[in-house]
PDB file of N, CA and C in Angstrom:
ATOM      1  N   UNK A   1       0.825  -1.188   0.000  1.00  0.00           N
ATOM      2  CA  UNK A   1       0.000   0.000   0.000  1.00  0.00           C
ATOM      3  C   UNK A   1       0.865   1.245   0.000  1.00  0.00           C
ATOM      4  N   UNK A   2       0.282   2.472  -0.736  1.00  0.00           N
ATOM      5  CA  UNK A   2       1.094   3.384  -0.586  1.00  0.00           C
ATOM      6  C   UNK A   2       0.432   4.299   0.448  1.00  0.00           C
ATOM      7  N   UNK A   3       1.601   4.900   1.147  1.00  0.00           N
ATOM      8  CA  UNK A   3       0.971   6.639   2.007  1.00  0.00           C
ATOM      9  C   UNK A   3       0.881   7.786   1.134  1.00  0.00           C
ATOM     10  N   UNK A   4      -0.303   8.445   1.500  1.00  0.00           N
ATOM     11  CA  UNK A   4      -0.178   9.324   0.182  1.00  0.00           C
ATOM     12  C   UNK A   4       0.060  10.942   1.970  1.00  0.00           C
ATOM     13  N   UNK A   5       0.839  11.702   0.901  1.00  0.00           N
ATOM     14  CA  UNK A   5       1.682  12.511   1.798  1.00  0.00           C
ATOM     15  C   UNK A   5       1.249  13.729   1.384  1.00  0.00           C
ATOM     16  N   UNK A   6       1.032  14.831   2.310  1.00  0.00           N
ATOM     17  CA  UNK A   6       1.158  16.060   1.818  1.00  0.00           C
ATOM     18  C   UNK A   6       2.183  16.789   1.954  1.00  0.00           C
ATOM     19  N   UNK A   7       2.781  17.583   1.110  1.00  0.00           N
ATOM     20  CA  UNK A   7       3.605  18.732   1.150  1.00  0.00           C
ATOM     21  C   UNK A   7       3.788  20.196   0.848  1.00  0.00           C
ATOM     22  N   UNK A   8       3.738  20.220   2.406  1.00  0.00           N
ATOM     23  CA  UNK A   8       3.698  21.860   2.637  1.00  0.00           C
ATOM     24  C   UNK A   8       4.758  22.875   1.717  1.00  0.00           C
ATOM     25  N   UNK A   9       4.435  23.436   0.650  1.00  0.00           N
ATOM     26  CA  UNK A   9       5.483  24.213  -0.468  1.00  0.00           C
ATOM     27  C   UNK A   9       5.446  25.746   0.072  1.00  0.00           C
ATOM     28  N   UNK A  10       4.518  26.055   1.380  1.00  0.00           N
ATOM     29  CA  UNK A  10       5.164  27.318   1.663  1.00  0.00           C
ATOM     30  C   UNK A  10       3.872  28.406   1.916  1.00  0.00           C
ATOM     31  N   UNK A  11       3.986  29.444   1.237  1.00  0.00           N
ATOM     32  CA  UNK A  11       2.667  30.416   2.067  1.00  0.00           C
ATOM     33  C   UNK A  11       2.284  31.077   0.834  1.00  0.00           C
ATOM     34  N   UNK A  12       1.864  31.560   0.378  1.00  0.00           N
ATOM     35  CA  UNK A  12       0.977  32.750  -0.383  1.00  0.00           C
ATOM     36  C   UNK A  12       0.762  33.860   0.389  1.00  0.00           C
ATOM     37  N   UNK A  13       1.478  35.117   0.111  1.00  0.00           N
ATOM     38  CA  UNK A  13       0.744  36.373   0.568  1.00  0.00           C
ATOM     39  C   UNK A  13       1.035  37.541  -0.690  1.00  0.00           C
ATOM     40  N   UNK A  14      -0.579  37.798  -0.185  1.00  0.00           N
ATOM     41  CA  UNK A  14      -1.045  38.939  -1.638  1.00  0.00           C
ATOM     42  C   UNK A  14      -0.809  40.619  -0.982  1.00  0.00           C
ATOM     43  N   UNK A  15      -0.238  41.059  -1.254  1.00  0.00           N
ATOM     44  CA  UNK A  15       0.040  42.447  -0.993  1.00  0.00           C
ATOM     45  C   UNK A  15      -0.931  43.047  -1.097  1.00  0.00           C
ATOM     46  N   UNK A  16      -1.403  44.523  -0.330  1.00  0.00           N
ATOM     47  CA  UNK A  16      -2.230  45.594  -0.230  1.00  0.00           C
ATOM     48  C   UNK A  16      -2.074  46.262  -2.026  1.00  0.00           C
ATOM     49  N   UNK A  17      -1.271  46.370  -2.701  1.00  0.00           N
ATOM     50  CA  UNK A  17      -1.543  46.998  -3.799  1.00  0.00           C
ATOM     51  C   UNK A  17      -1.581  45.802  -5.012  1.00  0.00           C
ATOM     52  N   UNK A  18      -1.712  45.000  -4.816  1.00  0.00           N
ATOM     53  CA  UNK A  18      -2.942  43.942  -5.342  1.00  0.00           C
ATOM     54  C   UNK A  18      -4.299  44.097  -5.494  1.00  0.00           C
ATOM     55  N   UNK A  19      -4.532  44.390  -3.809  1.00  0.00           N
ATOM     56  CA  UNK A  19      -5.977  44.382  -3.798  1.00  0.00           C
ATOM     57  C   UNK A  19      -6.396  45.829  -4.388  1.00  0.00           C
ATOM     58  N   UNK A  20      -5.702  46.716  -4.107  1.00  0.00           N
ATOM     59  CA  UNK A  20      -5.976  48.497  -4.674  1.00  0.00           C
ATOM     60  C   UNK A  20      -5.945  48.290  -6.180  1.00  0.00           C
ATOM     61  N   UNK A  21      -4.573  47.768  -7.117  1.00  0.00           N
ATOM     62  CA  UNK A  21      -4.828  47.142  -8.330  1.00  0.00           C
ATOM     63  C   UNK A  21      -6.256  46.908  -8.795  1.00  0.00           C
ATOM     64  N   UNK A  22      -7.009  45.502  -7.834  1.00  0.00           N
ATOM     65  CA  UNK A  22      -8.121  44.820  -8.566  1.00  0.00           C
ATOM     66  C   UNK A  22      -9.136  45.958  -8.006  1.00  0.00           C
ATOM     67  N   UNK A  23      -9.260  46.863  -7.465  1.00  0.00           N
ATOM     68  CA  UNK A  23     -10.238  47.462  -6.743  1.00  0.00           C
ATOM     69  C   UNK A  23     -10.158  48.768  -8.202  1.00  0.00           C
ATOM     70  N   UNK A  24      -9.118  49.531  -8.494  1.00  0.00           N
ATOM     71  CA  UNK A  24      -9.407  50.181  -9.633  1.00  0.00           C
ATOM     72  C   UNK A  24      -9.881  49.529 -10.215  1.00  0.00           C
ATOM     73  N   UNK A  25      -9.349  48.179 -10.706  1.00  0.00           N
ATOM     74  CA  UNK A  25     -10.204  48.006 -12.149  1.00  0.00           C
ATOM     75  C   UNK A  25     -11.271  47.339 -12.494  1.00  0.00           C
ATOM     76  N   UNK A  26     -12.152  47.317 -11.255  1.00  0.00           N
ATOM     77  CA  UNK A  26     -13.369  47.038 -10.857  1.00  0.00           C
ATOM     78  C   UNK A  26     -13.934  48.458 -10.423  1.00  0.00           C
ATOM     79  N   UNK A  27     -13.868  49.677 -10.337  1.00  0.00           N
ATOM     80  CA  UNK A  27     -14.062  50.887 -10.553  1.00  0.00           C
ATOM     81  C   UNK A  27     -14.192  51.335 -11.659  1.00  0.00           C
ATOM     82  N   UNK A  28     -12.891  51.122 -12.445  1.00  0.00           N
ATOM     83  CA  UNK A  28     -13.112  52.037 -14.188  1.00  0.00           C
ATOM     84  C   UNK A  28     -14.228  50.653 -14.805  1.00  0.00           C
ATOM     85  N   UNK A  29     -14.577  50.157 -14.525  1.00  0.00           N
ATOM     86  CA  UNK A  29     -15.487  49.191 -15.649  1.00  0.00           C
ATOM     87  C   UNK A  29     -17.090  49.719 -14.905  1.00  0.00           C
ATOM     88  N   UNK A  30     -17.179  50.836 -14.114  1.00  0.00           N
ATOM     89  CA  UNK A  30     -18.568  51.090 -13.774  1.00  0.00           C
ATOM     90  C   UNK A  30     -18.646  52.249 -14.176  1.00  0.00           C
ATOM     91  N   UNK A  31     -19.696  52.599 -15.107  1.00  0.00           N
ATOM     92  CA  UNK A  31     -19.958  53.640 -16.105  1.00  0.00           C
ATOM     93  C   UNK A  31     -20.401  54.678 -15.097  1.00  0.00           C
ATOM     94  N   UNK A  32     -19.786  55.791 -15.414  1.00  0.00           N
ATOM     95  CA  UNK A  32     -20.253  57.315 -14.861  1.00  0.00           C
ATOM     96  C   UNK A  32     -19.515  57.627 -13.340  1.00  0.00           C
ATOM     97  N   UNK A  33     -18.250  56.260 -12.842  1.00  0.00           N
ATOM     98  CA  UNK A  33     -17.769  56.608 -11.731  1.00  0.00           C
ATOM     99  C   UNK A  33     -16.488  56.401 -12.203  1.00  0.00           C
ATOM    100  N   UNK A  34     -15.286  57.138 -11.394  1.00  0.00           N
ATOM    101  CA  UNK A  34     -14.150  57.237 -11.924  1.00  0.00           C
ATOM    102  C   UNK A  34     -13.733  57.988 -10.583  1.00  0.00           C
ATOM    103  N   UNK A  35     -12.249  57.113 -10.196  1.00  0.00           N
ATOM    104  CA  UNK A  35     -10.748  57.373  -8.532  1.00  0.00           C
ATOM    105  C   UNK A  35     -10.877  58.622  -9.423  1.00  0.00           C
ATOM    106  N   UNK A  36     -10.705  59.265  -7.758  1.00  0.00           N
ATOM    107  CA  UNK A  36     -10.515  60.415  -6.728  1.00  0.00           C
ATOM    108  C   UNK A  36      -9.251  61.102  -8.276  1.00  0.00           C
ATOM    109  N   UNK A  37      -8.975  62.272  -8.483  1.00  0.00           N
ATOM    110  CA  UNK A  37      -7.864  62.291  -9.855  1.00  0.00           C
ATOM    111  C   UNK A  37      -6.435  62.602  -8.808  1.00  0.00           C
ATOM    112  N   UNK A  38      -5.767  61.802  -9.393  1.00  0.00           N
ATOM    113  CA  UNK A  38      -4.262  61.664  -8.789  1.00  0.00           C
ATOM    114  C   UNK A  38      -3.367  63.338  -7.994  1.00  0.00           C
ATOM    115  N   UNK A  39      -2.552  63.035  -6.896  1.00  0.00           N
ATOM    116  CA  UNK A  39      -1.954  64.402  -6.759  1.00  0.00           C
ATOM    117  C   UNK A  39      -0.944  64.745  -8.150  1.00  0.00           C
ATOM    118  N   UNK A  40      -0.192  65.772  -7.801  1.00  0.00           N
ATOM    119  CA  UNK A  40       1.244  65.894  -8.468  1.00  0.00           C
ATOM    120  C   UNK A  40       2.185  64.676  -8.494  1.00  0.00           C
ATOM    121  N   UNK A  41       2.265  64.395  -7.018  1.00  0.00           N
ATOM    122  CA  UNK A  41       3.363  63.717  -6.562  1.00  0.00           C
ATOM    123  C   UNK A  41       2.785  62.187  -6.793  1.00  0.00           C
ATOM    124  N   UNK A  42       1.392  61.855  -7.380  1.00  0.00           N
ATOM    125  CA  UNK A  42       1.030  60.590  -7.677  1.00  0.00           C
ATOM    126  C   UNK A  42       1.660  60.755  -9.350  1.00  0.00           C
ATOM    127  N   UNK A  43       1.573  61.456  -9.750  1.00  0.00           N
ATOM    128  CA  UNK A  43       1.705  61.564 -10.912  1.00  0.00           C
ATOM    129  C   UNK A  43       2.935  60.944 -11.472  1.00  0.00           C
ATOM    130  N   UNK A  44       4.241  61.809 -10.599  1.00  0.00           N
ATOM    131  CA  UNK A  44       5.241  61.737 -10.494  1.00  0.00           C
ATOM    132  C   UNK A  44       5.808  59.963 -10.409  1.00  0.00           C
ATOM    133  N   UNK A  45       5.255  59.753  -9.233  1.00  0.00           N
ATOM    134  CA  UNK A  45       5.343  58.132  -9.002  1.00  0.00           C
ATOM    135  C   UNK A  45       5.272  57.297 -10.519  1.00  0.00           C
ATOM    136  N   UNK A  46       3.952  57.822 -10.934  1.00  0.00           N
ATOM    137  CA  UNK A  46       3.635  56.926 -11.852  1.00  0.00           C
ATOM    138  C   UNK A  46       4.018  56.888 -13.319  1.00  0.00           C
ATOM    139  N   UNK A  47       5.189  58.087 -13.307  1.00  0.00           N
ATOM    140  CA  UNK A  47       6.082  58.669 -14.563  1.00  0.00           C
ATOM    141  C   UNK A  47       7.645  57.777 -14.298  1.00  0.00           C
ATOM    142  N   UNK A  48       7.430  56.952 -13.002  1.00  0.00           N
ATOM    143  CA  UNK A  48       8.635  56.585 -12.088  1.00  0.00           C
ATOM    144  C   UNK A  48       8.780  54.717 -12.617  1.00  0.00           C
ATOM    145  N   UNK A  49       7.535  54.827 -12.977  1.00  0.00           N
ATOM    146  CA  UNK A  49       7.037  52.989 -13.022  1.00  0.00           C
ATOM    147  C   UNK A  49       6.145  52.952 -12.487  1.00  0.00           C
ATOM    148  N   UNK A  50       6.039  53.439 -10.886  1.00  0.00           N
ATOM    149  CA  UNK A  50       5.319  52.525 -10.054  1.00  0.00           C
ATOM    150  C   UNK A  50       3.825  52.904  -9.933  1.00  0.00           C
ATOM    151  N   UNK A  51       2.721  51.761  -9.851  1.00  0.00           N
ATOM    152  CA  UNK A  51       1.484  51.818 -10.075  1.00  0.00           C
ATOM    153  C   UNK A  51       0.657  52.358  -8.457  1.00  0.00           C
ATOM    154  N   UNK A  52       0.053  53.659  -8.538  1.00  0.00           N
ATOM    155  CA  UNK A  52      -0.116  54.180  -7.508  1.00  0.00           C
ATOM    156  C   UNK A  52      -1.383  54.593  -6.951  1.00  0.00           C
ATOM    157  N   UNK A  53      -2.278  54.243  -6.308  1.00  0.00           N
ATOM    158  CA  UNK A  53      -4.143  54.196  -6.519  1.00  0.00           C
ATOM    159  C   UNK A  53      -4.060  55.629  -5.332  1.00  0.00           C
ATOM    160  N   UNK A  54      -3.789  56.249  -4.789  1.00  0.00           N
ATOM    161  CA  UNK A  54      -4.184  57.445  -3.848  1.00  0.00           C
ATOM    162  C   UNK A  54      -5.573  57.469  -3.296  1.00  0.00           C
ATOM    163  N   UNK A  55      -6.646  57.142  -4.229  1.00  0.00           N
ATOM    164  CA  UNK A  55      -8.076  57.014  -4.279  1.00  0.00           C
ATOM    165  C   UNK A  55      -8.262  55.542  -3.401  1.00  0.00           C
ATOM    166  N   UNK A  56      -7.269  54.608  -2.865  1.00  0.00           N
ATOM    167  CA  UNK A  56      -7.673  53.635  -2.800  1.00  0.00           C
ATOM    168  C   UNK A  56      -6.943  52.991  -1.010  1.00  0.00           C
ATOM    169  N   UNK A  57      -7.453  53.023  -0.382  1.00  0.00           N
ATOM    170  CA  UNK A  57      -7.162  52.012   1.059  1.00  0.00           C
ATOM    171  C   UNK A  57      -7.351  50.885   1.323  1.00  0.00           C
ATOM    172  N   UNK A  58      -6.306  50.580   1.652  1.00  0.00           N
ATOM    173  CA  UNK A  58      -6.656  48.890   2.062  1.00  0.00           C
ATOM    174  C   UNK A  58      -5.680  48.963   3.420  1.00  0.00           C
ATOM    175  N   UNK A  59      -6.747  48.223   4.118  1.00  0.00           N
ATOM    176  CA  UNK A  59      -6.115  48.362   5.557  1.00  0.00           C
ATOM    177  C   UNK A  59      -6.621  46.402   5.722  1.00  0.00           C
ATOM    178  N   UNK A  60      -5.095  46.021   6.572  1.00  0.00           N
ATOM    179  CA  UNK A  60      -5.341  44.510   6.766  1.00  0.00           C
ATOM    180  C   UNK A  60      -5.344  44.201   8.323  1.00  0.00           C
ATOM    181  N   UNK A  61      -6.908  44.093   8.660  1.00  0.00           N
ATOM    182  CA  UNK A  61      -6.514  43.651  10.399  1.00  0.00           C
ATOM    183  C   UNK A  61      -5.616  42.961  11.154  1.00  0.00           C
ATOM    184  N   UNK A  62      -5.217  42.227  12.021  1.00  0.00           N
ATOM    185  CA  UNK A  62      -4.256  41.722  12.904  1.00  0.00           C
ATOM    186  C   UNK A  62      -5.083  40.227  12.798  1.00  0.00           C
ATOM    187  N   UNK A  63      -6.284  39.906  12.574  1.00  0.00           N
ATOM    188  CA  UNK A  63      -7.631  39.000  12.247  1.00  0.00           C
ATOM    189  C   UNK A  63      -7.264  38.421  10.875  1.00  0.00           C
ATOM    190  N   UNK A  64      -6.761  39.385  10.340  1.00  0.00           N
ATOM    191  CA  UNK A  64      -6.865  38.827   8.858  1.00  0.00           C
ATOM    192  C   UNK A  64      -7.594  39.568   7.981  1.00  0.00           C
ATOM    193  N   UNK A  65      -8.608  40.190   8.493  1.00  0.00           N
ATOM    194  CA  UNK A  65      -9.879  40.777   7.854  1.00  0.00           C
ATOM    195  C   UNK A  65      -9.455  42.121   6.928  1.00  0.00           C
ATOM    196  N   UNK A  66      -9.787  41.923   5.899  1.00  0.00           N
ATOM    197  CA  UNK A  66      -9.710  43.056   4.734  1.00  0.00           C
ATOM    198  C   UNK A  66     -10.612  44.143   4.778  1.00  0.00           C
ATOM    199  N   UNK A  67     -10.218  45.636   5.127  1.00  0.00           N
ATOM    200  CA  UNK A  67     -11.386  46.580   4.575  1.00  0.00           C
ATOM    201  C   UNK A  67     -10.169  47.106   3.641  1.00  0.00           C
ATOM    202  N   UNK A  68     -11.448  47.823   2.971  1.00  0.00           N
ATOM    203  CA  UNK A  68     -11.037  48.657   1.145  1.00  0.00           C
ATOM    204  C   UNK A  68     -12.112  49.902   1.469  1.00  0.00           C
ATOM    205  N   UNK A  69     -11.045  51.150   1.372  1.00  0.00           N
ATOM    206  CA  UNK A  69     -11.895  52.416   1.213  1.00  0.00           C
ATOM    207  C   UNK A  69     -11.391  53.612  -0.433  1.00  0.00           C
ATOM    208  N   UNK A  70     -12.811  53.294  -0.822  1.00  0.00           N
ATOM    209  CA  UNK A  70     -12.143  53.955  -1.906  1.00  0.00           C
ATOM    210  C   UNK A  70     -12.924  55.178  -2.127  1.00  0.00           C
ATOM    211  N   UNK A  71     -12.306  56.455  -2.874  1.00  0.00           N
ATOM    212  CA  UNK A  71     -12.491  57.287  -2.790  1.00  0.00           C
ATOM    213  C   UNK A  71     -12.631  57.973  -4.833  1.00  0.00           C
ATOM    214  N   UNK A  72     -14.327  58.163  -4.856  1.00  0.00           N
ATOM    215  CA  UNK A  72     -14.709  58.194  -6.211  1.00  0.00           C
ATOM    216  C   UNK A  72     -14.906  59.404  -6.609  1.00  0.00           C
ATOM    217  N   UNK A  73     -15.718  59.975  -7.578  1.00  0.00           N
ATOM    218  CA  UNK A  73     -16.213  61.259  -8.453  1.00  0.00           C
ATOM    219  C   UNK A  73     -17.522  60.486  -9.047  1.00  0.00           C
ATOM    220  N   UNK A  74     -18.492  60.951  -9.007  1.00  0.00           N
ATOM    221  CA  UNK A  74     -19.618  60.241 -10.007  1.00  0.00           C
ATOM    222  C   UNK A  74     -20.352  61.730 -10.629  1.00  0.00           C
ATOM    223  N   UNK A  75     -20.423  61.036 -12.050  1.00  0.00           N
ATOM    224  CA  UNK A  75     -20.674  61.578 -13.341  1.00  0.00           C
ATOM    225  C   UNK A  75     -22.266  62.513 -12.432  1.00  0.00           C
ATOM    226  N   UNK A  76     -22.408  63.881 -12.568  1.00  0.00           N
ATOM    227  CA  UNK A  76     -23.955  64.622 -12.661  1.00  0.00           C
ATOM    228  C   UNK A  76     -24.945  63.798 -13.113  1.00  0.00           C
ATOM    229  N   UNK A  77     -26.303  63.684 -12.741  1.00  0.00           N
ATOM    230  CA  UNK A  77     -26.949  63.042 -12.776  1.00  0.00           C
ATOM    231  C   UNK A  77     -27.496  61.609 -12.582  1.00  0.00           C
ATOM    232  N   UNK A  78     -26.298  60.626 -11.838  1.00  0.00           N
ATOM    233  CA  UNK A  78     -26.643  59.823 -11.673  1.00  0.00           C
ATOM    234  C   UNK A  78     -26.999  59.509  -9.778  1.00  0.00           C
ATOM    235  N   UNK A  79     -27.505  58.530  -9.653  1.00  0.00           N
ATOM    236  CA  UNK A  79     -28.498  58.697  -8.103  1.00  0.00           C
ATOM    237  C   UNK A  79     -27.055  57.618  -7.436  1.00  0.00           C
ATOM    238  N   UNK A  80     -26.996  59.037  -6.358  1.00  0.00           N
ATOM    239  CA  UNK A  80     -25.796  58.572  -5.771  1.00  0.00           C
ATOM    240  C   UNK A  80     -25.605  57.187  -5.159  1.00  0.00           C
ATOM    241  N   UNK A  81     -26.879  56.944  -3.975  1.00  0.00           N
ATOM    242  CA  UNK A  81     -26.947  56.045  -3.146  1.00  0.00           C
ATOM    243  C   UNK A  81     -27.075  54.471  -3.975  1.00  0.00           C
ATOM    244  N   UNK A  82     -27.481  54.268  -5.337  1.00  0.00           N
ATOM    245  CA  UNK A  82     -27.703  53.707  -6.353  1.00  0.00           C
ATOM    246  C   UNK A  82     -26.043  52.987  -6.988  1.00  0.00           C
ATOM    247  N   UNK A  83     -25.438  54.181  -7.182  1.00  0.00           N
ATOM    248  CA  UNK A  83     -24.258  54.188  -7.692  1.00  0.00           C
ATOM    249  C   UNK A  83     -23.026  53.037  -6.862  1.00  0.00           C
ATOM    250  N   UNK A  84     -23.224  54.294  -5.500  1.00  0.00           N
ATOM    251  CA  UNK A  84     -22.428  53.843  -4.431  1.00  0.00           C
ATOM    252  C   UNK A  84     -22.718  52.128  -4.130  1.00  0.00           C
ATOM    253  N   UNK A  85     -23.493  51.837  -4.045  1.00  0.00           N
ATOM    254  CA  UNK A  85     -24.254  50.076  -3.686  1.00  0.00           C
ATOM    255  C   UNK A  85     -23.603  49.616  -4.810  1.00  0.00           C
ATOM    256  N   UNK A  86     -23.702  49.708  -6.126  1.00  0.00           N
ATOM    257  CA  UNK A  86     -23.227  49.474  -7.690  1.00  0.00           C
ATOM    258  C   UNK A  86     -21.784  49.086  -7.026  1.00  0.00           C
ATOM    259  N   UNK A  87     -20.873  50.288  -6.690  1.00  0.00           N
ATOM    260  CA  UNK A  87     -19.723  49.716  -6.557  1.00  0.00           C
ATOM    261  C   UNK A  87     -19.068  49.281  -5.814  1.00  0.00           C
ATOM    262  N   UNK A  88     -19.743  49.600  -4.287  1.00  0.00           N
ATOM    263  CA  UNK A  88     -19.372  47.976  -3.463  1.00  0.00           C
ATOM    264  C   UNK A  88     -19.601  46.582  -3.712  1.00  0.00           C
ATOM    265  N   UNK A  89     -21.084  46.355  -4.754  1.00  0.00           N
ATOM    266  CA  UNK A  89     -21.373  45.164  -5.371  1.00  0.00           C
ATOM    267  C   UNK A  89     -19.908  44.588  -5.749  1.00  0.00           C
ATOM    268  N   UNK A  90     -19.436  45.377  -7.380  1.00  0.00           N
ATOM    269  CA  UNK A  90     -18.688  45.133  -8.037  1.00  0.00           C
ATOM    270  C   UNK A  90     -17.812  44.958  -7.015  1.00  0.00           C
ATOM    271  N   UNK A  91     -16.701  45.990  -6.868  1.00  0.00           N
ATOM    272  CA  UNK A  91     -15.211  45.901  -5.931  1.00  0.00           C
ATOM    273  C   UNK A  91     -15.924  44.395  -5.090  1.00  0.00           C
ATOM    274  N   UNK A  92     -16.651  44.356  -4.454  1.00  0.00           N
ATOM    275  CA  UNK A  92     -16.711  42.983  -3.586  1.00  0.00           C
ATOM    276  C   UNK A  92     -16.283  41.729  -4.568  1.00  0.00           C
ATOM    277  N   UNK A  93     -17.299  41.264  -5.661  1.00  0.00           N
ATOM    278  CA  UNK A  93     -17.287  40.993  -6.436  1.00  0.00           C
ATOM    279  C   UNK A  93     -15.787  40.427  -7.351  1.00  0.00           C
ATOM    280  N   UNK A  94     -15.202  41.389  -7.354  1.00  0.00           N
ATOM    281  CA  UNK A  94     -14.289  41.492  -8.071  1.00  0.00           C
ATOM    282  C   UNK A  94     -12.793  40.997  -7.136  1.00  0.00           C
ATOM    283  N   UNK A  95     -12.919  41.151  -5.925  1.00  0.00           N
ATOM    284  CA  UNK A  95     -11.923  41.003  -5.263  1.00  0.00           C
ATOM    285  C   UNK A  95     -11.871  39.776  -4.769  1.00  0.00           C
ATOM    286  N   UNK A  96     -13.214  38.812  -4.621  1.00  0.00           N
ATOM    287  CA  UNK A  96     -13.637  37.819  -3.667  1.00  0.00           C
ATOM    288  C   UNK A  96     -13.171  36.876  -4.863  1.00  0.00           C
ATOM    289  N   UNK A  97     -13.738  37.062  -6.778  1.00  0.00           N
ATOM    290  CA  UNK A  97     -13.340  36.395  -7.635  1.00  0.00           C
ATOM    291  C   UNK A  97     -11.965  36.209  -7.593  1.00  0.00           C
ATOM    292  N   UNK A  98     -11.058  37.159  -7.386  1.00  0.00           N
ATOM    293  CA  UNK A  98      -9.250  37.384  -7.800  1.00  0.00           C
ATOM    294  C   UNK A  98      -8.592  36.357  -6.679  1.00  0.00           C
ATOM    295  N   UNK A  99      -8.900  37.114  -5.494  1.00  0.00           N
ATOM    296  CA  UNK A  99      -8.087  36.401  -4.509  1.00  0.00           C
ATOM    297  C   UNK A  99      -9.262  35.836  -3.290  1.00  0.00           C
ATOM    298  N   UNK A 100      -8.607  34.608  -1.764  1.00  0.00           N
ATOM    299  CA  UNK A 100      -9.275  34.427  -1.407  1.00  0.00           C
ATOM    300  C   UNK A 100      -8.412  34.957  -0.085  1.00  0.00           C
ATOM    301  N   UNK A 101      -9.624  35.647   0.317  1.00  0.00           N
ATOM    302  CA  UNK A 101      -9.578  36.770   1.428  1.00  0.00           C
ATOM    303  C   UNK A 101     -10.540  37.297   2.305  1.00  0.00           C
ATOM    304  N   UNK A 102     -10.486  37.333   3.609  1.00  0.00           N
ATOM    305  CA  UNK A 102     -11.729  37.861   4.362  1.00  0.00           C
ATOM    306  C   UNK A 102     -11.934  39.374   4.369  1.00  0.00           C
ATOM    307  N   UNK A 103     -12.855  39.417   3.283  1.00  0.00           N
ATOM    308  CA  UNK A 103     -13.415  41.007   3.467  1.00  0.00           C
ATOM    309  C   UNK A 103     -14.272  41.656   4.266  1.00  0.00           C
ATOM    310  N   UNK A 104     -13.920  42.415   4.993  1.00  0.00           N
ATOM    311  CA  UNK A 104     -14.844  42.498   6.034  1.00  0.00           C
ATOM    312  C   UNK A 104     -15.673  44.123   5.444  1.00  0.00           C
ATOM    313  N   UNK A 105     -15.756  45.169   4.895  1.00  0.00           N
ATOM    314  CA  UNK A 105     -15.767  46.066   4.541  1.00  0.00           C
ATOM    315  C   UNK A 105     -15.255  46.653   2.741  1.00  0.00           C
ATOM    316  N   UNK A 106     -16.460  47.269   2.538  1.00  0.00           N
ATOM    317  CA  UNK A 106     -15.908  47.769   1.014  1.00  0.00           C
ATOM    318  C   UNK A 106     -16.940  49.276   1.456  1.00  0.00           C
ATOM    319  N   UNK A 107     -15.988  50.193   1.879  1.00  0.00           N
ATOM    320  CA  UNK A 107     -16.444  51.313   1.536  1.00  0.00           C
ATOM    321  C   UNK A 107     -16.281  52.596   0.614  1.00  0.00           C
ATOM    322  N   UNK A 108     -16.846  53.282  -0.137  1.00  0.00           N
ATOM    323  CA  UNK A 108     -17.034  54.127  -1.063  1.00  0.00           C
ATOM    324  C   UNK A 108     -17.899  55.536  -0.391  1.00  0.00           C
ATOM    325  N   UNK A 109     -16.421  56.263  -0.818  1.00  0.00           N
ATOM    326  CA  UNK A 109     -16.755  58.017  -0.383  1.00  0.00           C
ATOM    327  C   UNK A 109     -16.734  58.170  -1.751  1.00  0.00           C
ATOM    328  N   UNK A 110     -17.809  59.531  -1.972  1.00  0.00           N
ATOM    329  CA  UNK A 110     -17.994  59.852  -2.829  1.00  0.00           C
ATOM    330  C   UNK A 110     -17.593  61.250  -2.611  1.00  0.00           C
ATOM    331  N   UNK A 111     -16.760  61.718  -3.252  1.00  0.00           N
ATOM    332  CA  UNK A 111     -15.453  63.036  -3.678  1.00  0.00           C
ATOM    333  C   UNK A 111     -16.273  64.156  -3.978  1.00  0.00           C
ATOM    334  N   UNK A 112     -17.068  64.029  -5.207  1.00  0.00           N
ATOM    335  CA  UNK A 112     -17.531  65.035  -6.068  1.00  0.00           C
ATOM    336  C   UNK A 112     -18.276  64.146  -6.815  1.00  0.00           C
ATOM    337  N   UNK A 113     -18.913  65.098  -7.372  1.00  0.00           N
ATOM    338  CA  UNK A 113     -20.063  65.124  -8.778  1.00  0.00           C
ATOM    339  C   UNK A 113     -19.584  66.357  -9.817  1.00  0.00           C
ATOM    340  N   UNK A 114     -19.245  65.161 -10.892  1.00  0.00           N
ATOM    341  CA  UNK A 114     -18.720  65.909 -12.925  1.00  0.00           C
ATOM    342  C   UNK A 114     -19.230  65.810 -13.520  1.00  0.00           C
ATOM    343  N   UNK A 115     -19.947  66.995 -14.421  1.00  0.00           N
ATOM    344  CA  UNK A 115     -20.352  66.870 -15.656  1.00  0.00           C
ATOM    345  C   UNK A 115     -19.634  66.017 -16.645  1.00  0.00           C
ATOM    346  N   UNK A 116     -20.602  65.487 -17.165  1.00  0.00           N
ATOM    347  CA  UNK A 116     -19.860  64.438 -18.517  1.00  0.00           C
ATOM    348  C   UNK A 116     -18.714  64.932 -19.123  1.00  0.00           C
ATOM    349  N   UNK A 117     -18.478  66.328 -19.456  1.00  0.00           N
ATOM    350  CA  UNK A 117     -18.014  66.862 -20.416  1.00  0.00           C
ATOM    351  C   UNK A 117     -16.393  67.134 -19.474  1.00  0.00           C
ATOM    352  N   UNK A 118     -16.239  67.072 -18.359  1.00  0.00           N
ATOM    353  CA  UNK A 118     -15.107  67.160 -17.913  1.00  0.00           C
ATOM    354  C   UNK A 118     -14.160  65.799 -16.963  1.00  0.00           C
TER     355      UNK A 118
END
């Protein structure tokens, strides 16, 4: 008979700008909302290489537990409280698909309200 054995190959850990990563781009795919617009010095970063969300928090408890605070603009005319639900759906959604992680929180401040045209 054989023993069938397991072997432990080690750990997986997903970094905070992973999750800010999948959290933009589960943001730009929701029509009429669009991150907080970058500082100078984000700018700078990101003329540097490095990929930089400012609009985006991720804080990891001592538990394990994931909150994500992100910080939006939504397009004039659309119904905020509507919107806001829209993109905790998604970001939840989107983050729970990518990686497996205890989310405890997906919150969305809303910055401002833009006319289409800007």
């Amino acid at each position: 008979m054989s023993e069938i054995k397991n072997v432990d190959l080690g750990s997986v850990k997903i970094h905070k700008k992973v999750i800010a990563d999948i959290t933009a781009n589960a943001v730009a795919e929701i029509k009429g909302v669009h991150l907080v617009a970058p500082t100078m010095a984000d700018e700078l970063l990101k003329m540097l290489g490095l990929r930089v969300h400012p609009a985006i928090t991720v804080d990891i408890e001592k538990t394990g537990q994931v909150s994500v605070d992100v910080r939006v603009c939504v397009e004039y005319g659309k119904r905020i409280p509507d919107i806001a639900t829209q993109a905790q759906d998604v970001i939840r959604q989107a983050i729970e698909q990518t990686v497996d992680i205890d989310l405890k929180d997906v919150n969305v401040n809303i910055h401002g309200i833009e006319r289409g045209g800007q």
